[in-house]
PDB file of N, CA and C in Angstrom:
ATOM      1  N   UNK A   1     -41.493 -62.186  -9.391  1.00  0.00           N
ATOM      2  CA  UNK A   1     -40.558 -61.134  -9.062  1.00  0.00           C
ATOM      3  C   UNK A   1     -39.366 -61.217 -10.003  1.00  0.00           C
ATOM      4  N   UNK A   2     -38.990 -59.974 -10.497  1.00  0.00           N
ATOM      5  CA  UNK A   2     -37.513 -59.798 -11.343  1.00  0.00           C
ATOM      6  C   UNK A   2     -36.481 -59.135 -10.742  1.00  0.00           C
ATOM      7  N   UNK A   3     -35.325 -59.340 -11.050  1.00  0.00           N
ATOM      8  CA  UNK A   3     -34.499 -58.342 -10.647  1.00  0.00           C
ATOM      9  C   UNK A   3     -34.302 -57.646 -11.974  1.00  0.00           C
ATOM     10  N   UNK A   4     -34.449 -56.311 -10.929  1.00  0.00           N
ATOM     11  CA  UNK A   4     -34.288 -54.754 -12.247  1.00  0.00           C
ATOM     12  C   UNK A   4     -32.936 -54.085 -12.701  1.00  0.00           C
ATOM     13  N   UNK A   5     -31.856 -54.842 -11.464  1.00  0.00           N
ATOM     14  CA  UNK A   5     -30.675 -54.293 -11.159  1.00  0.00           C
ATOM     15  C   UNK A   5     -30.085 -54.507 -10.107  1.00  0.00           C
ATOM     16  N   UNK A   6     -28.666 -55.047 -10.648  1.00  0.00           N
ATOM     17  CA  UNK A   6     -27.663 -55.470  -9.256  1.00  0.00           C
ATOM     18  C   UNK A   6     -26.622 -55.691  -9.567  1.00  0.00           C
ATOM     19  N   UNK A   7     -25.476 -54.828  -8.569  1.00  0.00           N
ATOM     20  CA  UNK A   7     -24.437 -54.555  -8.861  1.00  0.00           C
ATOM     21  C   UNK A   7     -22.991 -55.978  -8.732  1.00  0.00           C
ATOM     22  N   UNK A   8     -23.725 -57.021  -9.002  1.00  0.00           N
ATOM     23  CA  UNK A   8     -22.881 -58.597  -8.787  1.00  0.00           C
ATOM     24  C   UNK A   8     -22.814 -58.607 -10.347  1.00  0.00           C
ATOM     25  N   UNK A   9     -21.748 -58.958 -10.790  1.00  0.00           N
ATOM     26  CA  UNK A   9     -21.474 -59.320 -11.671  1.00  0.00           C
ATOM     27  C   UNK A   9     -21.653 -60.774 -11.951  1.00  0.00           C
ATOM     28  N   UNK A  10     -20.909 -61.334 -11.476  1.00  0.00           N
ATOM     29  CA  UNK A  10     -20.776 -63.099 -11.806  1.00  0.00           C
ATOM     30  C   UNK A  10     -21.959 -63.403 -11.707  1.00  0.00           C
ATOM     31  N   UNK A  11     -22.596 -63.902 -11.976  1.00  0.00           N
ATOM     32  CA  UNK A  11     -24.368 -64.623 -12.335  1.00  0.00           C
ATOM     33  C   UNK A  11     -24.109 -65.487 -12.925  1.00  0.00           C
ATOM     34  N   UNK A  12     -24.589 -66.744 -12.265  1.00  0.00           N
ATOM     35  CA  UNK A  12     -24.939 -68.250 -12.889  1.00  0.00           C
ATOM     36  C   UNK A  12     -26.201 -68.780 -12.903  1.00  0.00           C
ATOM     37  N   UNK A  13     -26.798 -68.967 -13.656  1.00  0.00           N
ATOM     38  CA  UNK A  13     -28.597 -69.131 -13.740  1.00  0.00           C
ATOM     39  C   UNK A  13     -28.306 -71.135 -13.673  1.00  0.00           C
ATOM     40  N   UNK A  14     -28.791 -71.532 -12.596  1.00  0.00           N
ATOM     41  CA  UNK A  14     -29.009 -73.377 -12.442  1.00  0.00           C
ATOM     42  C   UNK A  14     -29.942 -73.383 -11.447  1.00  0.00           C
ATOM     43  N   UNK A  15     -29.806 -74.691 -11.523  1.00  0.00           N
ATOM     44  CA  UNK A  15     -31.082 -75.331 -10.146  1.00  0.00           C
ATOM     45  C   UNK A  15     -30.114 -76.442  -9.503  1.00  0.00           C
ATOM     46  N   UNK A  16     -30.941 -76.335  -8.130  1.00  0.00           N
ATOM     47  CA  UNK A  16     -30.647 -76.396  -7.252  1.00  0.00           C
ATOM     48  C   UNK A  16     -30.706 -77.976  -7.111  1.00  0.00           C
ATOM     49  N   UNK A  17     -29.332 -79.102  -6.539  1.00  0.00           N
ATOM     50  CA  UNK A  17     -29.469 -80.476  -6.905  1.00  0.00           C
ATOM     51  C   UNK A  17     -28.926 -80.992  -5.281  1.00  0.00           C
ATOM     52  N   UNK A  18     -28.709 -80.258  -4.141  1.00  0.00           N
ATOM     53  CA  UNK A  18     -28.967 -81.023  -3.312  1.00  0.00           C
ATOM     54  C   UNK A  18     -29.161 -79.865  -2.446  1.00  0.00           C
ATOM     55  N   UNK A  19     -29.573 -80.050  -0.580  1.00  0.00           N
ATOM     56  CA  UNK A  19     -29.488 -78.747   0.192  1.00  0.00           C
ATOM     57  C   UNK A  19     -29.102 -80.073   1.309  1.00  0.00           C
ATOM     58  N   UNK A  20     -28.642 -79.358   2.357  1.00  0.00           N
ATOM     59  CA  UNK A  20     -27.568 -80.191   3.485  1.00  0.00           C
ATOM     60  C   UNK A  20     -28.439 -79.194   4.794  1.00  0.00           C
ATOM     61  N   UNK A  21     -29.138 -79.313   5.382  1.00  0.00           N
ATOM     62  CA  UNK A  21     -29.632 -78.763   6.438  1.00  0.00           C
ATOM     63  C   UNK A  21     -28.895 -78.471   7.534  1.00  0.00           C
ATOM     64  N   UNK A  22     -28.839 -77.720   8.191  1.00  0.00           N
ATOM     65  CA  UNK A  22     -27.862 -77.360   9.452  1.00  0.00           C
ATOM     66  C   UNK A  22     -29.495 -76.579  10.183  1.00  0.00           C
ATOM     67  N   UNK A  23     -28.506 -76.567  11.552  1.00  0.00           N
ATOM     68  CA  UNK A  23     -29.445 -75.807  12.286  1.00  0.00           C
ATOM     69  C   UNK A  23     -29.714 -74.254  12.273  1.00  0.00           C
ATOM     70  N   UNK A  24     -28.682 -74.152  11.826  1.00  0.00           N
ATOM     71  CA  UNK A  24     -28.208 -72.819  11.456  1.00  0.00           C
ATOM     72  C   UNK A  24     -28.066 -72.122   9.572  1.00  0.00           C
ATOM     73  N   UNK A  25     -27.198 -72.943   9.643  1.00  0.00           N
ATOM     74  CA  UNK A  25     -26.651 -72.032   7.994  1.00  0.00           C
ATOM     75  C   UNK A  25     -27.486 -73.908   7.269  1.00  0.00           C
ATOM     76  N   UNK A  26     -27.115 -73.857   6.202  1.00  0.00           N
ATOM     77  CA  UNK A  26     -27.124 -74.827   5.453  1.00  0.00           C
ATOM     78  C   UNK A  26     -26.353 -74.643   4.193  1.00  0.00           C
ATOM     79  N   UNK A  27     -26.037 -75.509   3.455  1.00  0.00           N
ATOM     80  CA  UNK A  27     -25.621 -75.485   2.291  1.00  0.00           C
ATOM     81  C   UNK A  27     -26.342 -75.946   1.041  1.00  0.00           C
ATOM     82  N   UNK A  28     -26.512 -75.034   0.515  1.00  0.00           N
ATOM     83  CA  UNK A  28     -26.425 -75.583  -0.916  1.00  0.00           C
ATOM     84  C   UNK A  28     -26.186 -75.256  -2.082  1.00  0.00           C
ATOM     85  N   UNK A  29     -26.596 -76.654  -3.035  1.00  0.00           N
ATOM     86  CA  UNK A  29     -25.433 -77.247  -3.947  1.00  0.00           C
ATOM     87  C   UNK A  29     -26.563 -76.302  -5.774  1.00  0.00           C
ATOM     88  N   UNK A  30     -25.949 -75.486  -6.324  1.00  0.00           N
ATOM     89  CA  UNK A  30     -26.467 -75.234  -7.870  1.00  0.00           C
ATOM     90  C   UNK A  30     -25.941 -75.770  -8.821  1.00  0.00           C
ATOM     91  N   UNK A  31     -26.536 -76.686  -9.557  1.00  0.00           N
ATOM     92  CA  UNK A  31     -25.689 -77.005 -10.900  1.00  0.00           C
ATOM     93  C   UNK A  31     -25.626 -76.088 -11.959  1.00  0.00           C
ATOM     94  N   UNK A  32     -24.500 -75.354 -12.671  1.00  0.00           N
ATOM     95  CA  UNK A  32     -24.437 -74.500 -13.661  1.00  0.00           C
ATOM     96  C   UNK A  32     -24.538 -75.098 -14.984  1.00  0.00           C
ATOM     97  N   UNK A  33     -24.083 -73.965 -15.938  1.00  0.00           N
ATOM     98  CA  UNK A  33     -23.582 -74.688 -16.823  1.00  0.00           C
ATOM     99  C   UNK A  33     -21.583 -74.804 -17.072  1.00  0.00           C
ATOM    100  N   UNK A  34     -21.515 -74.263 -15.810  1.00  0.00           N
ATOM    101  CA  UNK A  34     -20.072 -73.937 -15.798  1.00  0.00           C
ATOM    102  C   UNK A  34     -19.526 -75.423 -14.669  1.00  0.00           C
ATOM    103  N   UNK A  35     -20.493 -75.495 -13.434  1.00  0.00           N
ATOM    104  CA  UNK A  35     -20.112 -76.605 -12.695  1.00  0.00           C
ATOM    105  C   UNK A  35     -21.366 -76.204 -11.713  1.00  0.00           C
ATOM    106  N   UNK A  36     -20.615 -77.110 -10.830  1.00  0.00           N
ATOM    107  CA  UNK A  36     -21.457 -76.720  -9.126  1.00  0.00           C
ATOM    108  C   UNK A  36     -20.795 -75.807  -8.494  1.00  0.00           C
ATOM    109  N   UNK A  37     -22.311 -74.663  -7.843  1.00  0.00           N
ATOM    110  CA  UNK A  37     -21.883 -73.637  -7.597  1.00  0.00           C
ATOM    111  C   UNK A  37     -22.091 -74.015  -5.745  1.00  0.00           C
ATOM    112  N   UNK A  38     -21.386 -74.131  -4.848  1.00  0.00           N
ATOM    113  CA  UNK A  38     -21.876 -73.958  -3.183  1.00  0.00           C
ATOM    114  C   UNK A  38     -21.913 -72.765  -2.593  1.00  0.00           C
ATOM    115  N   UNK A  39     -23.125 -72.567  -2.334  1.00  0.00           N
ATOM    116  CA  UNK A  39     -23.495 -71.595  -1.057  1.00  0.00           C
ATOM    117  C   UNK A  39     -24.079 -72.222  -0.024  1.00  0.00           C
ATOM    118  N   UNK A  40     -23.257 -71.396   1.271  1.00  0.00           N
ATOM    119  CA  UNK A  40     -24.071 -71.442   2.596  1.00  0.00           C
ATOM    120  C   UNK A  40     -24.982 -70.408   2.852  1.00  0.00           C
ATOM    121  N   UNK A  41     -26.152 -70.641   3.021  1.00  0.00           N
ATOM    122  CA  UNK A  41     -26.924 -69.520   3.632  1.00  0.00           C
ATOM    123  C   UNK A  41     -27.538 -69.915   4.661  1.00  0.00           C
ATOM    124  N   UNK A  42     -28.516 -69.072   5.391  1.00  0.00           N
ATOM    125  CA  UNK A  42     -28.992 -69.316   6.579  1.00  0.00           C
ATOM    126  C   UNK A  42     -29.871 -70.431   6.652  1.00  0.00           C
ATOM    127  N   UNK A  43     -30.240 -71.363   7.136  1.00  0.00           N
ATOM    128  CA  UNK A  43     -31.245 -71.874   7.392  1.00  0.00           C
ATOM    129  C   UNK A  43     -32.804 -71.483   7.469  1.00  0.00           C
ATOM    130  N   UNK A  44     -32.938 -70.159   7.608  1.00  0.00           N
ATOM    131  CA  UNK A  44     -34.204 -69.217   7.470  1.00  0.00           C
ATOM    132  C   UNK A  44     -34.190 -69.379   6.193  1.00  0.00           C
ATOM    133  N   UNK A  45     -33.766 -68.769   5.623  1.00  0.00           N
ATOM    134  CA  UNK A  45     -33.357 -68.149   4.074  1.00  0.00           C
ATOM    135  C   UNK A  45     -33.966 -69.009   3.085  1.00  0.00           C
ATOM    136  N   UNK A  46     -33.447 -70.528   3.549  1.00  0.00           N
ATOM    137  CA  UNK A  46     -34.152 -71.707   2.626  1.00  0.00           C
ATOM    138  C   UNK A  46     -35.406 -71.799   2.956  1.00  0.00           C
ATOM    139  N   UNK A  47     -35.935 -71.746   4.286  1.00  0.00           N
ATOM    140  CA  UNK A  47     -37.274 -71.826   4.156  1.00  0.00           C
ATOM    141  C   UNK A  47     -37.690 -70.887   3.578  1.00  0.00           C
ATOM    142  N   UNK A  48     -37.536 -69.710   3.973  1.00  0.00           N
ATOM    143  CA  UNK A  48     -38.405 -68.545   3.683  1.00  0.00           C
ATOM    144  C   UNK A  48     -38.214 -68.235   1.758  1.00  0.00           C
ATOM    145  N   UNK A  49     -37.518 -68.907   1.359  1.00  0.00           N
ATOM    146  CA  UNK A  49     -37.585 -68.434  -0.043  1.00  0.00           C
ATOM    147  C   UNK A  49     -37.710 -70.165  -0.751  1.00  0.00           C
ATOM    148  N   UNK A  50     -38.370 -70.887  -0.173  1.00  0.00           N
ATOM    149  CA  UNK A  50     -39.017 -72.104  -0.177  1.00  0.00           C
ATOM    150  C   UNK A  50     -38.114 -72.921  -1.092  1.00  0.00           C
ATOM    151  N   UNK A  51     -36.663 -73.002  -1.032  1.00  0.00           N
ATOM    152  CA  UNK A  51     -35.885 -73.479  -1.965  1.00  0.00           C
ATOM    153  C   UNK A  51     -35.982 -75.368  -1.628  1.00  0.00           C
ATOM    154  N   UNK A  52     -35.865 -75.646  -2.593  1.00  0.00           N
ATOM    155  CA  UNK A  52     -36.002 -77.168  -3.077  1.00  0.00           C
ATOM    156  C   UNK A  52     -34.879 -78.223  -3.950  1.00  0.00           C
ATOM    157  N   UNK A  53     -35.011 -79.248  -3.524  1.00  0.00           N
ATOM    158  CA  UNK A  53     -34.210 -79.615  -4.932  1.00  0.00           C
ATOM    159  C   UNK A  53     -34.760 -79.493  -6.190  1.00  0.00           C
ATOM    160  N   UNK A  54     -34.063 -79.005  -7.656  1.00  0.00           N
ATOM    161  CA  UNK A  54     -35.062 -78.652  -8.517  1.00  0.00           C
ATOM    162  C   UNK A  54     -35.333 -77.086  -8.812  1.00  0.00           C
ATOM    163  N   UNK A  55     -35.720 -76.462  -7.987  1.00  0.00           N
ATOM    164  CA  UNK A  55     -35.517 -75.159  -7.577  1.00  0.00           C
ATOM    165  C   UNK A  55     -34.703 -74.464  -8.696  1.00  0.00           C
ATOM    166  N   UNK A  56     -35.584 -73.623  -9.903  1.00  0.00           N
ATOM    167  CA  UNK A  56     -34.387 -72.688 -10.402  1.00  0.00           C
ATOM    168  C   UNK A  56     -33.951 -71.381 -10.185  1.00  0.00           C
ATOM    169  N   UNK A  57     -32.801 -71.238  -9.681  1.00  0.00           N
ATOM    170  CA  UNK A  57     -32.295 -70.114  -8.988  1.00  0.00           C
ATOM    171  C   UNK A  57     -31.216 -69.216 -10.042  1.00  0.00           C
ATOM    172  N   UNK A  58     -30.655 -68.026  -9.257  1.00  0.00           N
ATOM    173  CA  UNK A  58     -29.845 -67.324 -10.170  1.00  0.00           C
ATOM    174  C   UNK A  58     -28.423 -67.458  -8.567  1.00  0.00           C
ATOM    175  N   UNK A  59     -27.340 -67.818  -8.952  1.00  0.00           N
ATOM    176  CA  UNK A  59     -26.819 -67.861  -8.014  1.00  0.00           C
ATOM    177  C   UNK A  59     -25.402 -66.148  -8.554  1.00  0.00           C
ATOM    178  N   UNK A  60     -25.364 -65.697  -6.978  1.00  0.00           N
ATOM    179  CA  UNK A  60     -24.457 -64.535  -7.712  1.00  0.00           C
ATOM    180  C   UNK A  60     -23.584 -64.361  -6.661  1.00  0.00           C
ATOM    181  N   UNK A  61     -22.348 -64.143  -7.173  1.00  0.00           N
ATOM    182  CA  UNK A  61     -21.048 -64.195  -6.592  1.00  0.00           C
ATOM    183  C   UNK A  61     -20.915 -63.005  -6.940  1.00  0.00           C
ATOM    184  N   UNK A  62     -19.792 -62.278  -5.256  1.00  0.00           N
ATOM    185  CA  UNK A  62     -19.658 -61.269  -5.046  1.00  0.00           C
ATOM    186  C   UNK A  62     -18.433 -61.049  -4.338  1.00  0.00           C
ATOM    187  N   UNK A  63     -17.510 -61.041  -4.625  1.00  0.00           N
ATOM    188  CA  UNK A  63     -16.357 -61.391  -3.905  1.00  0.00           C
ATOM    189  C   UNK A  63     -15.523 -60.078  -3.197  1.00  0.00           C
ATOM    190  N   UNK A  64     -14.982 -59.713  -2.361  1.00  0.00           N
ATOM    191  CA  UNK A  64     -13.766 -58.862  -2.454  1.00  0.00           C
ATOM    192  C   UNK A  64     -12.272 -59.153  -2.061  1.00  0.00           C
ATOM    193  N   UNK A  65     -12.106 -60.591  -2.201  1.00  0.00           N
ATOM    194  CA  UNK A  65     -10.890 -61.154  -2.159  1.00  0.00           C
ATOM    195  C   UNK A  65     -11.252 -62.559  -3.138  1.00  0.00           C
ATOM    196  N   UNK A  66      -9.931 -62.476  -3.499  1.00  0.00           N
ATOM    197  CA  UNK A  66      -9.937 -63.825  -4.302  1.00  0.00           C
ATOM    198  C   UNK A  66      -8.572 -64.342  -3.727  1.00  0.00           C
ATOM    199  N   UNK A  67      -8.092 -65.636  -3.212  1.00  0.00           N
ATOM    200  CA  UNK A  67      -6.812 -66.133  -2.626  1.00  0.00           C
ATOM    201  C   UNK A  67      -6.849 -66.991  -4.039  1.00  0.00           C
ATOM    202  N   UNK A  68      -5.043 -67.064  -4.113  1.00  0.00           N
ATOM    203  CA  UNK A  68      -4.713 -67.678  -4.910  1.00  0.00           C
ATOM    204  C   UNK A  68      -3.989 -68.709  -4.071  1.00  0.00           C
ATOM    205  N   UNK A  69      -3.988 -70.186  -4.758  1.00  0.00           N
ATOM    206  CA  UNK A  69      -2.865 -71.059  -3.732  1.00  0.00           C
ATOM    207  C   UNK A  69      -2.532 -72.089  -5.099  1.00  0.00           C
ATOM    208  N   UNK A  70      -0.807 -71.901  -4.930  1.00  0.00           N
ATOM    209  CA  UNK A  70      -0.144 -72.636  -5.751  1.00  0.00           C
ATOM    210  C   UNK A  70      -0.452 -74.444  -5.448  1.00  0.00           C
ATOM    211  N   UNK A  71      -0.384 -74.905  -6.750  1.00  0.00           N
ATOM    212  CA  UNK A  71      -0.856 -75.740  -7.115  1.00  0.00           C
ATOM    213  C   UNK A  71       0.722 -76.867  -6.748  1.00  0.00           C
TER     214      UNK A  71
END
């Protein structure tokens, strides 16, 4: 499967170097070439799209707020 088109800009192409199981959501961890990227997604989600450590994924950020906090 490809994607033909999608309106996310930010795209980071890595694989996937750890997943944290929950009962619910889980997390996990993409290594870029920029850094580590974290997403939570569902716990379905990982099974059903059979993600692994290793796993190469396209991870895509979609934001409509960005907070800034002084340093």
């Amino acid at each position: 499967m490809s994607i033909a088109a999608i309106n996310a800009r930010n795209q980071f192409h890595g694989a996937i170097t750890a997943i944290i199981h929950g009962p619910v959501v889980s997390e996990v961890d993409v290594e870029t070439p920029f850094g580590i990227v974290t997403s939570v997604i569902t716990t379905r989600s990982v099974k059903d799209l059979e993600l692994v450590v290793g796993t190469e994924v396209l991870a895509l950020v979609k934001a409509t707020e960005v907070s800034i906090a002084k340093l």
